[in-house]
Structures are given as structure tokens and as C-alpha cells.
PDB file of N, CA and C in Angstrom:
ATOM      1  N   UNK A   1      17.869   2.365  34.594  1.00  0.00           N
ATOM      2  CA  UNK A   1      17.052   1.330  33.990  1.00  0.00           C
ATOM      3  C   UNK A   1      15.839   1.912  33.246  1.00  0.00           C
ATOM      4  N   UNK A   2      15.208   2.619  33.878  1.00  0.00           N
ATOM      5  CA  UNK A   2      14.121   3.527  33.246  1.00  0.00           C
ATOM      6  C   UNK A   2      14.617   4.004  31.340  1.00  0.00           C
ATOM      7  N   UNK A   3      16.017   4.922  31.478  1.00  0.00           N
ATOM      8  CA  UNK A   3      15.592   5.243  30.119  1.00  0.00           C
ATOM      9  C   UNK A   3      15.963   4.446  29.347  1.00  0.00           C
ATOM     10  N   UNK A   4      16.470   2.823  29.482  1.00  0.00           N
ATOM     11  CA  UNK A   4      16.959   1.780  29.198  1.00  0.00           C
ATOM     12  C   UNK A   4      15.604   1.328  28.667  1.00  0.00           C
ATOM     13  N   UNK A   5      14.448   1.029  29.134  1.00  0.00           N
ATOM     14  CA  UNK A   5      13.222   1.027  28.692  1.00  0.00           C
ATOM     15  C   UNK A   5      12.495   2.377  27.690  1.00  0.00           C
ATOM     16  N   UNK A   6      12.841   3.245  27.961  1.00  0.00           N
ATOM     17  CA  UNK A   6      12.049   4.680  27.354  1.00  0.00           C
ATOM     18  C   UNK A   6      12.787   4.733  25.877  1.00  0.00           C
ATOM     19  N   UNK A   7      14.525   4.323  25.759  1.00  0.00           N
ATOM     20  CA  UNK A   7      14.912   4.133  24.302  1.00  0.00           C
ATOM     21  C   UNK A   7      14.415   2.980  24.022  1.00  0.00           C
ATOM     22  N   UNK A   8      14.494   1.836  24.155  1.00  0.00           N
ATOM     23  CA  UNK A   8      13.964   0.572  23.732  1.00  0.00           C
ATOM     24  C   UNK A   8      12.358   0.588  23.356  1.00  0.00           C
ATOM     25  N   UNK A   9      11.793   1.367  24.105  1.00  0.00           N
ATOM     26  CA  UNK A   9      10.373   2.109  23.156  1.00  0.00           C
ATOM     27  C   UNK A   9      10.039   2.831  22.359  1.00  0.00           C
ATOM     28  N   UNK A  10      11.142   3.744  21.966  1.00  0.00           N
ATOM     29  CA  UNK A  10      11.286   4.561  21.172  1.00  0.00           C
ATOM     30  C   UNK A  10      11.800   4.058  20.350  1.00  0.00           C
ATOM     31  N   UNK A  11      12.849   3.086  19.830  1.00  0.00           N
ATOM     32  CA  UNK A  11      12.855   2.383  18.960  1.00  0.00           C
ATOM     33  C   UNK A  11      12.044   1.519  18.314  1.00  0.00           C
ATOM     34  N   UNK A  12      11.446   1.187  19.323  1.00  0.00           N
ATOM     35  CA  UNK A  12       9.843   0.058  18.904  1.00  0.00           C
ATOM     36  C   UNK A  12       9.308   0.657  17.828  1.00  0.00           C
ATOM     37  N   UNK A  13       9.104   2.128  18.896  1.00  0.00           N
ATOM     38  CA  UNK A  13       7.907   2.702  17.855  1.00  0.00           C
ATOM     39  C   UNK A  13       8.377   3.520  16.228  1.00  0.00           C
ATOM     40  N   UNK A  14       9.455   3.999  16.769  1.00  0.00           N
ATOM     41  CA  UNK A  14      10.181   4.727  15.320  1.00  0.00           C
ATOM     42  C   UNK A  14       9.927   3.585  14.361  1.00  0.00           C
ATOM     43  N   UNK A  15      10.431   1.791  14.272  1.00  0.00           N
ATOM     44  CA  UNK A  15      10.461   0.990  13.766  1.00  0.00           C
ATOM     45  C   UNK A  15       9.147   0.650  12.613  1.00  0.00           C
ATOM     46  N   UNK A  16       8.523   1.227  14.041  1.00  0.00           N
ATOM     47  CA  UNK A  16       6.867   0.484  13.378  1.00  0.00           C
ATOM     48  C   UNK A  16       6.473   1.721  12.150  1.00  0.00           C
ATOM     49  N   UNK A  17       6.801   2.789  13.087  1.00  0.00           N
ATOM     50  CA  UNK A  17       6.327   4.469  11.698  1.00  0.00           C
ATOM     51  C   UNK A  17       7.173   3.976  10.592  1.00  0.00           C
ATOM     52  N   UNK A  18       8.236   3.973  10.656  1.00  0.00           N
ATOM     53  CA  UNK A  18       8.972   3.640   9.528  1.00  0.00           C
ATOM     54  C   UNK A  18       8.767   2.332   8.662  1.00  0.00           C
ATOM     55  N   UNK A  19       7.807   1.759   9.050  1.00  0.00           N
ATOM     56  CA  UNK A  19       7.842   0.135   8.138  1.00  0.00           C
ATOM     57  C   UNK A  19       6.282   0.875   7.698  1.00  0.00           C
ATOM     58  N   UNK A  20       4.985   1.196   8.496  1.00  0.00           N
ATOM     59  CA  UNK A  20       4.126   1.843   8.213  1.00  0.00           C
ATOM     60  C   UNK A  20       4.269   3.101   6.750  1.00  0.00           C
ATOM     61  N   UNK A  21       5.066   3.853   7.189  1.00  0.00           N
ATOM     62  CA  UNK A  21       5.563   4.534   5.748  1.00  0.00           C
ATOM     63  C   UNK A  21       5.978   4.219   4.568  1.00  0.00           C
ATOM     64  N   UNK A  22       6.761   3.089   4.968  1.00  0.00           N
ATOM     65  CA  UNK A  22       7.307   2.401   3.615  1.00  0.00           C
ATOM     66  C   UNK A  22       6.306   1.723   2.571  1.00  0.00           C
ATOM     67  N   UNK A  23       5.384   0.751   3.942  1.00  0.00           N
ATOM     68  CA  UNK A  23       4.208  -0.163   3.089  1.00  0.00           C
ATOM     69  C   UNK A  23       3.267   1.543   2.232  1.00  0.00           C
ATOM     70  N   UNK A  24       2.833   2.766   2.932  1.00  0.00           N
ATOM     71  CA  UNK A  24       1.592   3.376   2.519  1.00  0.00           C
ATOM     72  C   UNK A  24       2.478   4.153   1.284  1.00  0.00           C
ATOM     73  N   UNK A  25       4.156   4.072   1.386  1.00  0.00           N
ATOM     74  CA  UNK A  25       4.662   5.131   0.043  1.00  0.00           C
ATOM     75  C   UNK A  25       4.456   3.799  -1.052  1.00  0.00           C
ATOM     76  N   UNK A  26       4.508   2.497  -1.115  1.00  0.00           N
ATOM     77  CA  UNK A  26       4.886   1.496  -1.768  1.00  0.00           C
ATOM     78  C   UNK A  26       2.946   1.163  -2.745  1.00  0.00           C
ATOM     79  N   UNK A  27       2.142   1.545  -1.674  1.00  0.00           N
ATOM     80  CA  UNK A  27       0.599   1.486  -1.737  1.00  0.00           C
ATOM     81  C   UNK A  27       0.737   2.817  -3.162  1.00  0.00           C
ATOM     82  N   UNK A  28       1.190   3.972  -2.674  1.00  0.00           N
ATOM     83  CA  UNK A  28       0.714   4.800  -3.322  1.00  0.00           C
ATOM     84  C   UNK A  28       1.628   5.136  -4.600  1.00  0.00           C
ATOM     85  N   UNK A  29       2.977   4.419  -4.711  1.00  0.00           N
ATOM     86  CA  UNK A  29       3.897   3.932  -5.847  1.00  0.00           C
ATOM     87  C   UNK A  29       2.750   3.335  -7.054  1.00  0.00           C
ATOM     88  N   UNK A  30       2.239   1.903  -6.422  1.00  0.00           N
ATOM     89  CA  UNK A  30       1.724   1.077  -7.117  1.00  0.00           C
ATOM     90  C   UNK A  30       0.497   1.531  -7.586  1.00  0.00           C
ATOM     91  N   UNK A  31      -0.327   3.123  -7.162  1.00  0.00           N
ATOM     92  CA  UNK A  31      -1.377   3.372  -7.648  1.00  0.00           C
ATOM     93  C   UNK A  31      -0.828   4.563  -8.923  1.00  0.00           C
ATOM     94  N   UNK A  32      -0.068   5.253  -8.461  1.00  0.00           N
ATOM     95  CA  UNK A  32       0.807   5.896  -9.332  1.00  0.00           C
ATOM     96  C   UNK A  32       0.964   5.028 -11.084  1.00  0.00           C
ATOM     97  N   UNK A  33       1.741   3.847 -10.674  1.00  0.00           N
ATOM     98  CA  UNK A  33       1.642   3.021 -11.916  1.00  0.00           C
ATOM     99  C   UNK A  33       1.024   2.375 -12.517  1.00  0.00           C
ATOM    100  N   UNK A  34      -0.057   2.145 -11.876  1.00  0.00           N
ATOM    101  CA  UNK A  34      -1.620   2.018 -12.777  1.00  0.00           C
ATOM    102  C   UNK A  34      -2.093   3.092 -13.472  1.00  0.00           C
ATOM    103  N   UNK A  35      -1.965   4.009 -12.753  1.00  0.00           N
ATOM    104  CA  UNK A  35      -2.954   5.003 -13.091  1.00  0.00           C
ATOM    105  C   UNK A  35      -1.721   5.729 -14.942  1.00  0.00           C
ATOM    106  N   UNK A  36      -0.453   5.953 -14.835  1.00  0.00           N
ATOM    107  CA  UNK A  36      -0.197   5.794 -15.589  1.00  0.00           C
ATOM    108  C   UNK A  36      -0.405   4.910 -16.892  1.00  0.00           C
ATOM    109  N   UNK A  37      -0.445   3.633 -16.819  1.00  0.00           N
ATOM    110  CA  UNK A  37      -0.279   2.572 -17.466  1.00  0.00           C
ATOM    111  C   UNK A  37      -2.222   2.859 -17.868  1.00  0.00           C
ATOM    112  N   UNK A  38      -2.532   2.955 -17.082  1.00  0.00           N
ATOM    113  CA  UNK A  38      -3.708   2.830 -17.997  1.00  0.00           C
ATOM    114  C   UNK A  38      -3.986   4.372 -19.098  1.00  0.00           C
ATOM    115  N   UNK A  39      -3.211   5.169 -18.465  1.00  0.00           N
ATOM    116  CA  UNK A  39      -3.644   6.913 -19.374  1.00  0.00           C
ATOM    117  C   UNK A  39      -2.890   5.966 -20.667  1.00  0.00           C
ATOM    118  N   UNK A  40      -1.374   5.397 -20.376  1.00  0.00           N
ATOM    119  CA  UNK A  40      -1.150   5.153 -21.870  1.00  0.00           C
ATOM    120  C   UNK A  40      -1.748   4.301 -22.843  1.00  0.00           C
ATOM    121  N   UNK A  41      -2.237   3.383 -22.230  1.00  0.00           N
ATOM    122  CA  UNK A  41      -2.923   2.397 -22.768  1.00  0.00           C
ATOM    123  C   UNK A  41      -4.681   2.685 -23.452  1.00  0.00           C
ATOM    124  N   UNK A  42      -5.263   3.675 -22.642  1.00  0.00           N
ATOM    125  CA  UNK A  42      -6.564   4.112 -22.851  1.00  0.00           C
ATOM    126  C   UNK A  42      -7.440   3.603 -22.362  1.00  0.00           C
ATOM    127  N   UNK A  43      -7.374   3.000 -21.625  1.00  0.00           N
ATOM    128  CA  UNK A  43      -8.069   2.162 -20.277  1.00  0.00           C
ATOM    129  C   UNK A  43      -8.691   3.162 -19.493  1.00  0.00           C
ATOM    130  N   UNK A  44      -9.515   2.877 -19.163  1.00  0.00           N
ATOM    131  CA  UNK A  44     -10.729   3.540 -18.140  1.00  0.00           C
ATOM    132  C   UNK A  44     -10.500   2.622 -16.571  1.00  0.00           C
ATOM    133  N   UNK A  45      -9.893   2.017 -16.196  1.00  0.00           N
ATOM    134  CA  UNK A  45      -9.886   1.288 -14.684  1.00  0.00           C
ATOM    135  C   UNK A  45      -9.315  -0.604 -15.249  1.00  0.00           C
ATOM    136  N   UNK A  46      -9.072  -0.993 -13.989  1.00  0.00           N
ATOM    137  CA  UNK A  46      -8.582  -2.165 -14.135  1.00  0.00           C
ATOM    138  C   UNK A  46      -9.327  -3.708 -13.837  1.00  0.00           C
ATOM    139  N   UNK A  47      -9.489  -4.223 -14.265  1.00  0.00           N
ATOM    140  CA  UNK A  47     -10.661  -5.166 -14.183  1.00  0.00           C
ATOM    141  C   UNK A  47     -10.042  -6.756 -12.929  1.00  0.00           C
ATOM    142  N   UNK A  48     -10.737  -6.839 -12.279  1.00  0.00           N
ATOM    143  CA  UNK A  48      -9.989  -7.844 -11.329  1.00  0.00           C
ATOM    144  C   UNK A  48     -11.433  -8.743 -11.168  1.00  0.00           C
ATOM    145  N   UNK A  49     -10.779 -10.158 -11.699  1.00  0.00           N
ATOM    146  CA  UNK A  49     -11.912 -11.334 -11.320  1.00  0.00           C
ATOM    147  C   UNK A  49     -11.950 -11.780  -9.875  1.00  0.00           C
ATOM    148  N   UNK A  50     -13.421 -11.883 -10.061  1.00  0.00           N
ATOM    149  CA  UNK A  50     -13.939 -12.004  -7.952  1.00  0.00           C
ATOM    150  C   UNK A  50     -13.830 -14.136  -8.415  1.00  0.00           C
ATOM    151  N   UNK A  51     -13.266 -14.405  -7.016  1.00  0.00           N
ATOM    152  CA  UNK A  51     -13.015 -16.108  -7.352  1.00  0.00           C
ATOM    153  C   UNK A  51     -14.135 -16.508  -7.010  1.00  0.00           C
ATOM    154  N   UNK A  52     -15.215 -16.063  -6.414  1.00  0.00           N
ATOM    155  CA  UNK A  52     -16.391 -16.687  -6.018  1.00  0.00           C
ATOM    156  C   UNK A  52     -17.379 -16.451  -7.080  1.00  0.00           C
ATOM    157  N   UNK A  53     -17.838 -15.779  -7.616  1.00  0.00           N
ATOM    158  CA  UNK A  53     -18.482 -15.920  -8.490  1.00  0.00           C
ATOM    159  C   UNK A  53     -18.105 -15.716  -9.777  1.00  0.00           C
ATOM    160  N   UNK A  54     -16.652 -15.601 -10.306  1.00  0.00           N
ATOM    161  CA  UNK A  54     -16.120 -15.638 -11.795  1.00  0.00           C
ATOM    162  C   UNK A  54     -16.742 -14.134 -12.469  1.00  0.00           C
ATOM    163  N   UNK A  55     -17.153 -13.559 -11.626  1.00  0.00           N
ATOM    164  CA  UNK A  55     -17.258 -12.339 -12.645  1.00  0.00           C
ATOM    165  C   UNK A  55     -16.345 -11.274 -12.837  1.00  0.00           C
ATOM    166  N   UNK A  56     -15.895 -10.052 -13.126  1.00  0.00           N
ATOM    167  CA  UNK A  56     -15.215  -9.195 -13.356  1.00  0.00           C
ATOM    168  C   UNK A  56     -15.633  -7.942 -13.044  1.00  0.00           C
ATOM    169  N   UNK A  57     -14.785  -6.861 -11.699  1.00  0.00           N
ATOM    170  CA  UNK A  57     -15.144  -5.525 -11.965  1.00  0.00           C
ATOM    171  C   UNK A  57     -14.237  -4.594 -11.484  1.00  0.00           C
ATOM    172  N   UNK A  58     -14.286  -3.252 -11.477  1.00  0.00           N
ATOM    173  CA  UNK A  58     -13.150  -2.785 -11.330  1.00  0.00           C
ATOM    174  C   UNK A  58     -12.257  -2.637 -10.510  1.00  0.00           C
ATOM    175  N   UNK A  59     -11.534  -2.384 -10.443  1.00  0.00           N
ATOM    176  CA  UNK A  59     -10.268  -2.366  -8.673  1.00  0.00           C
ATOM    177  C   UNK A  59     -10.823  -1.775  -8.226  1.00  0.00           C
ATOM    178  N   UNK A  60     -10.403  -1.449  -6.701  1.00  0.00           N
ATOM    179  CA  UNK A  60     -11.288  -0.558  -5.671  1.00  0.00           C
ATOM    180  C   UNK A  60      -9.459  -0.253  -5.246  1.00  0.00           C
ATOM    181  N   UNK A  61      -9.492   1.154  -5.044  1.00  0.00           N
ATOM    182  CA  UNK A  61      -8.002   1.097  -3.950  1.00  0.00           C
ATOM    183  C   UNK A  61      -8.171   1.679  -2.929  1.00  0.00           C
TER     184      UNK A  61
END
């Protein structure tokens, strides 16, 4: 019964590294393609409106 529990935790946790990896490769995909998109474009950073006060400033990642 024991390692009946000790795999069933080890799967837990492999589960969680592996969904953890996916979201931080998917994070660092999507900075990848900014950062492109703006070299082609000639952009200096990306401008994101704050909803509370309607103003505009740059992404933070």
C-alpha cells in the first residue's frame, strides 16, 4: 500500500513540473515574439492601457 501512495505522489508531482514548464516555456515563447515583432517593426516596447485611469505605458514582463 505504501508505494501505492509514493507512485501516486510522484505522479502528482511530475504532473504539476510538467504543466509548470509548459506555462514558463509558453511565458517565454510569447516574450520571444514580441520582442521580435517589435525589432521588425521599430518599436521601442509595447504600450498597454491601465483600465483605471485610461492612460498608456509600457508592458512590464
Amino acid at each position: 500500500m505504501p508505494q501505492i501512495i509514493f507512485f501516486a505522489l510522484v505522479g502528482v508531482v511530475a504532473y504539476v513540473g510538467y504543466r509548470s514548464f509548459i506555462r514558463e516555456a509558453e511565458r517565454i515563447t510569447a516574450r520571444a515574439r514580441r520582442a521580435e515583432a517589435e525589432k521588425q517593426s521599430g518599436t521601442q516596447g509595447t504600450l498597454v492601457k491601465d483600465p483605471k485611469t485610461g492612460e498608456y505605458h509600457l508592458l512590464k514582463d
